[in-house]
N, C-alpha and C. Protein backbone atom coordinates (compact mmCIF):
# COMPACT_ATOMS: atom_id res chain seq x y z
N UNK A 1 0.84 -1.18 0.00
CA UNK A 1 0.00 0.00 0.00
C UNK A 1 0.89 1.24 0.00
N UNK A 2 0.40 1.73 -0.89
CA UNK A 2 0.79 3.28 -0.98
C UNK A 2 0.61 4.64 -0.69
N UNK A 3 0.55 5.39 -0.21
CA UNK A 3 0.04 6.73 0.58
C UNK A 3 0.18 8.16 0.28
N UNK A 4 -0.31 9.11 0.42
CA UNK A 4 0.30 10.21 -0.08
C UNK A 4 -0.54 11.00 0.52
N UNK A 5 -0.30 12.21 0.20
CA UNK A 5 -0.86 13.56 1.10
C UNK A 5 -1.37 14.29 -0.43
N UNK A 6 -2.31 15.16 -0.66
CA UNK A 6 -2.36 16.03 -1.60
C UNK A 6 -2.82 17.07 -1.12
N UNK A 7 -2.32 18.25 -1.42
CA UNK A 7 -2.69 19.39 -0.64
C UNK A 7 -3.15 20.42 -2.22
N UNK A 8 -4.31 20.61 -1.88
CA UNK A 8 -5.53 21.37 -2.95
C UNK A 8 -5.55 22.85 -2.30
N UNK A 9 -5.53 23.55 -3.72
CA UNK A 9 -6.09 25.37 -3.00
C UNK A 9 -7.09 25.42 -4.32
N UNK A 10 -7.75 25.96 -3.60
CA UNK A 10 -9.50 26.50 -4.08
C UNK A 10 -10.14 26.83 -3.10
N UNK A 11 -10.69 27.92 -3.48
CA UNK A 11 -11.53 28.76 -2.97
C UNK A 11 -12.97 28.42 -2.67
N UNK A 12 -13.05 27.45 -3.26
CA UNK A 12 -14.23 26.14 -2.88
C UNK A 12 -14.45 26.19 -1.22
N UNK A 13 -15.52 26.50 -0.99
CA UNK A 13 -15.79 26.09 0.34
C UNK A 13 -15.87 24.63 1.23
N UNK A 14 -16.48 23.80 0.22
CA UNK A 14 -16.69 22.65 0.18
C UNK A 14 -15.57 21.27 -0.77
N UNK A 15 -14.68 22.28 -0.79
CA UNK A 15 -13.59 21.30 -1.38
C UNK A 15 -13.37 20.01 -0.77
N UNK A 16 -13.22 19.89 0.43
CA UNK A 16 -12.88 19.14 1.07
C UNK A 16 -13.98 17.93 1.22
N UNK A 17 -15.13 18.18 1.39
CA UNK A 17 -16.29 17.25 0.81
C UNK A 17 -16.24 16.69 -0.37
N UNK A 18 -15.94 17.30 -1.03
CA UNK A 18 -16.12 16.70 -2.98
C UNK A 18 -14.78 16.01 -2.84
N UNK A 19 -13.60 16.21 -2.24
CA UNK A 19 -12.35 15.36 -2.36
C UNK A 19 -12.46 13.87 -1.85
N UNK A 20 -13.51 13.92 -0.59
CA UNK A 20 -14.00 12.67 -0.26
C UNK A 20 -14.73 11.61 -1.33
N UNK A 21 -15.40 12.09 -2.34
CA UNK A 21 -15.86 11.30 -2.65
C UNK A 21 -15.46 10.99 -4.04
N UNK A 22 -13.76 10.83 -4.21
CA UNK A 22 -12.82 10.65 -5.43
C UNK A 22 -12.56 8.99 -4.84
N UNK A 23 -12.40 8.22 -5.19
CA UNK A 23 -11.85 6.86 -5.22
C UNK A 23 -10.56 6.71 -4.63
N UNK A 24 -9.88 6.26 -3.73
CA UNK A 24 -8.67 5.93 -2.89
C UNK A 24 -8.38 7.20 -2.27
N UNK A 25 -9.42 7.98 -2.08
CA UNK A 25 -9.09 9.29 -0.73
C UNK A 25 -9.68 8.86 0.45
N UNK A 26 -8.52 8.16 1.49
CA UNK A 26 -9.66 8.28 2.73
C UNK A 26 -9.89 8.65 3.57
N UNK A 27 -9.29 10.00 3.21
CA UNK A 27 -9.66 11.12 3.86
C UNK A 27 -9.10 12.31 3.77
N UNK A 28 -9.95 13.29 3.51
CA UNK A 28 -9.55 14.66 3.65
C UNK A 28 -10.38 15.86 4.60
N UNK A 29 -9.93 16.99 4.56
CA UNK A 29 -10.42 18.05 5.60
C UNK A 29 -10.03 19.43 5.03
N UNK A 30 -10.45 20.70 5.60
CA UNK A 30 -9.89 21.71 5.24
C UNK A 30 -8.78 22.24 6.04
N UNK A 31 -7.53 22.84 5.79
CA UNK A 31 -6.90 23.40 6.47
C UNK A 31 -6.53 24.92 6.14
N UNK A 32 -6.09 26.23 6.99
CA UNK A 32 -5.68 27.50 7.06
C UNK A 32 -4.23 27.19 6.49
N UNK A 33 -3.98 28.39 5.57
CA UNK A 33 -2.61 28.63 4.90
C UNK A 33 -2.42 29.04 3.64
N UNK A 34 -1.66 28.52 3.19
CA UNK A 34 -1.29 28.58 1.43
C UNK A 34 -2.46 27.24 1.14
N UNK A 35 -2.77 26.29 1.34
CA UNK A 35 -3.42 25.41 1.32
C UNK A 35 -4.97 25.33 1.28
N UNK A 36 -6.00 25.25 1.05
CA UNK A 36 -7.45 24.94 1.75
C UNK A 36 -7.77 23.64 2.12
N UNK A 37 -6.94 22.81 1.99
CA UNK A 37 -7.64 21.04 1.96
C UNK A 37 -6.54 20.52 1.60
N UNK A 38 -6.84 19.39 2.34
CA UNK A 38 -6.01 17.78 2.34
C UNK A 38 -6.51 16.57 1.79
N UNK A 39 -5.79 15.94 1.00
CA UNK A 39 -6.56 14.81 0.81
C UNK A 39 -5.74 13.60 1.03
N UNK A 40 -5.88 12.73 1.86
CA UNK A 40 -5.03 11.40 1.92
C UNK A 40 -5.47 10.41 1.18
N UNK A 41 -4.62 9.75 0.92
CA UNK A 41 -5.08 8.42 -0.23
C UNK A 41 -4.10 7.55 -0.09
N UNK A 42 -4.94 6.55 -0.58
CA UNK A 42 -4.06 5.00 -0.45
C UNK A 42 -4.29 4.19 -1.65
N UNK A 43 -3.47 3.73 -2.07
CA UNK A 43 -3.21 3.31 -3.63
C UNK A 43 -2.38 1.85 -3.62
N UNK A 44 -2.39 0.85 -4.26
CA UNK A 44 -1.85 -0.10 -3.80
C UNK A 44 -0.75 0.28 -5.08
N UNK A 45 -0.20 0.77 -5.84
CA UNK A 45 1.06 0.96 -6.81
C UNK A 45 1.02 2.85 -6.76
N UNK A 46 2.34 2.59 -6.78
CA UNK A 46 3.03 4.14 -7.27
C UNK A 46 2.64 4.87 -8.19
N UNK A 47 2.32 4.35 -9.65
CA UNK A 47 1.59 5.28 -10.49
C UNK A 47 -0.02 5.71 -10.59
N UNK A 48 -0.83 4.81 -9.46
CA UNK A 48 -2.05 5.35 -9.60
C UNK A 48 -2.23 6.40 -8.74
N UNK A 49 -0.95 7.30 -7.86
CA UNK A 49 -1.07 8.75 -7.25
C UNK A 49 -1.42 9.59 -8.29
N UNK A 50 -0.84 9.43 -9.47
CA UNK A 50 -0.97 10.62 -10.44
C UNK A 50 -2.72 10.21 -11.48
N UNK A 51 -2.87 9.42 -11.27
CA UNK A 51 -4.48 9.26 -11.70
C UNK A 51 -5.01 10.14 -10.53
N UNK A 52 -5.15 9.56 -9.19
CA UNK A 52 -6.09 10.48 -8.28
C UNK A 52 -5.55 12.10 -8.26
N UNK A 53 -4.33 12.36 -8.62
CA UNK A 53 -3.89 13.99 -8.54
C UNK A 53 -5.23 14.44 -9.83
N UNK A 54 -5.05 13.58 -10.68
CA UNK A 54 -5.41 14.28 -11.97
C UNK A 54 -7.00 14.34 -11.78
N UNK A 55 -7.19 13.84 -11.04
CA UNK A 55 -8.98 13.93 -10.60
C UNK A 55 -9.34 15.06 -10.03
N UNK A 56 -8.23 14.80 -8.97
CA UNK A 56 -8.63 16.27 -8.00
C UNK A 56 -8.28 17.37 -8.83
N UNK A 57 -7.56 17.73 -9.54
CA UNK A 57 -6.99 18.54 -10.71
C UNK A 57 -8.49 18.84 -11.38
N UNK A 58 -8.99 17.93 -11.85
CA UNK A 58 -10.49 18.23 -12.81
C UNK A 58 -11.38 18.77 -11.91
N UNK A 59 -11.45 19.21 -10.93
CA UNK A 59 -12.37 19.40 -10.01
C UNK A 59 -12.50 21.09 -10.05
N UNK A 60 -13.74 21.00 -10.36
CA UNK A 60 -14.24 22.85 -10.98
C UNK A 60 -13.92 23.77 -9.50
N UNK A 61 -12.99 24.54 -9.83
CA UNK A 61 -12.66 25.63 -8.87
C UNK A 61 -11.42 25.23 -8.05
N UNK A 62 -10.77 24.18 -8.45
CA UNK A 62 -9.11 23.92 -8.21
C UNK A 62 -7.77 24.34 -8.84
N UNK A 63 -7.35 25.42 -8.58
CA UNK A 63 -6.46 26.19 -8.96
C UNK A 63 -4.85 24.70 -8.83
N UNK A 64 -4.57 24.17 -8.02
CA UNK A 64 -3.57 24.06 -7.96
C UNK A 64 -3.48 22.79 -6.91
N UNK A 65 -2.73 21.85 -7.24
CA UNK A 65 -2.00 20.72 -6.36
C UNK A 65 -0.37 20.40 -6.04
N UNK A 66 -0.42 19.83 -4.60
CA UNK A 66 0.83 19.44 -4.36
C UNK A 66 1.13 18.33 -3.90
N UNK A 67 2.02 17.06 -4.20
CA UNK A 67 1.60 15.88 -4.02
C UNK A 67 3.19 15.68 -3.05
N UNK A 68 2.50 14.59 -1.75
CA UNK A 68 3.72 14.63 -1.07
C UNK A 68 3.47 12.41 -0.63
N UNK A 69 4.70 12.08 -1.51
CA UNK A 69 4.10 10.24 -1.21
C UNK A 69 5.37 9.86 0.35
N UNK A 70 4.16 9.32 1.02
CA UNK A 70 4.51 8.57 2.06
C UNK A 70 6.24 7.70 1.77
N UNK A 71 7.61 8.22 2.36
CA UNK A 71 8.71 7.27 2.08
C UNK A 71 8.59 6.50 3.66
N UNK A 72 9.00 5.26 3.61
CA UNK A 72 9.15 4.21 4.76
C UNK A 72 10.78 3.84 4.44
């Protein structure tokens, strides 16, 4: 299993709701900063992070992502 952090800015109020209901997020929230929202995800291979980036990416009123993968 694979893991990662994605950190979303949009001005979306409700970003953080609609990130929940993307496929291998299990869980996100809003946070204060450069940031508005988190999204964690779990992926069983390395290249399906950049499928779920590219989702949250399509998501109307998402300016911008930053992807940070879990090293062990």
């Amino acid at each position: 299993m694979v893991r990662a952090i994605i950190l979303v800015k949009s001005p979306k109020k409700l970003i953080a709701a609609r990130l929940r209901k993307i496929i291998h997020v299990s869980d996100s929230f809003p946070t204060s900063g450069q940031f508005d929202a988190v999204a964690i995800i779990e992926v069983k291979e390395l290249v399906q992070i950049k499928d779920v980036a590219t989702q949250i990416q399509k998501i109307s009123g998402v300016e911008r992502t930053e992807t940070m993968v879990e090293v062990s």
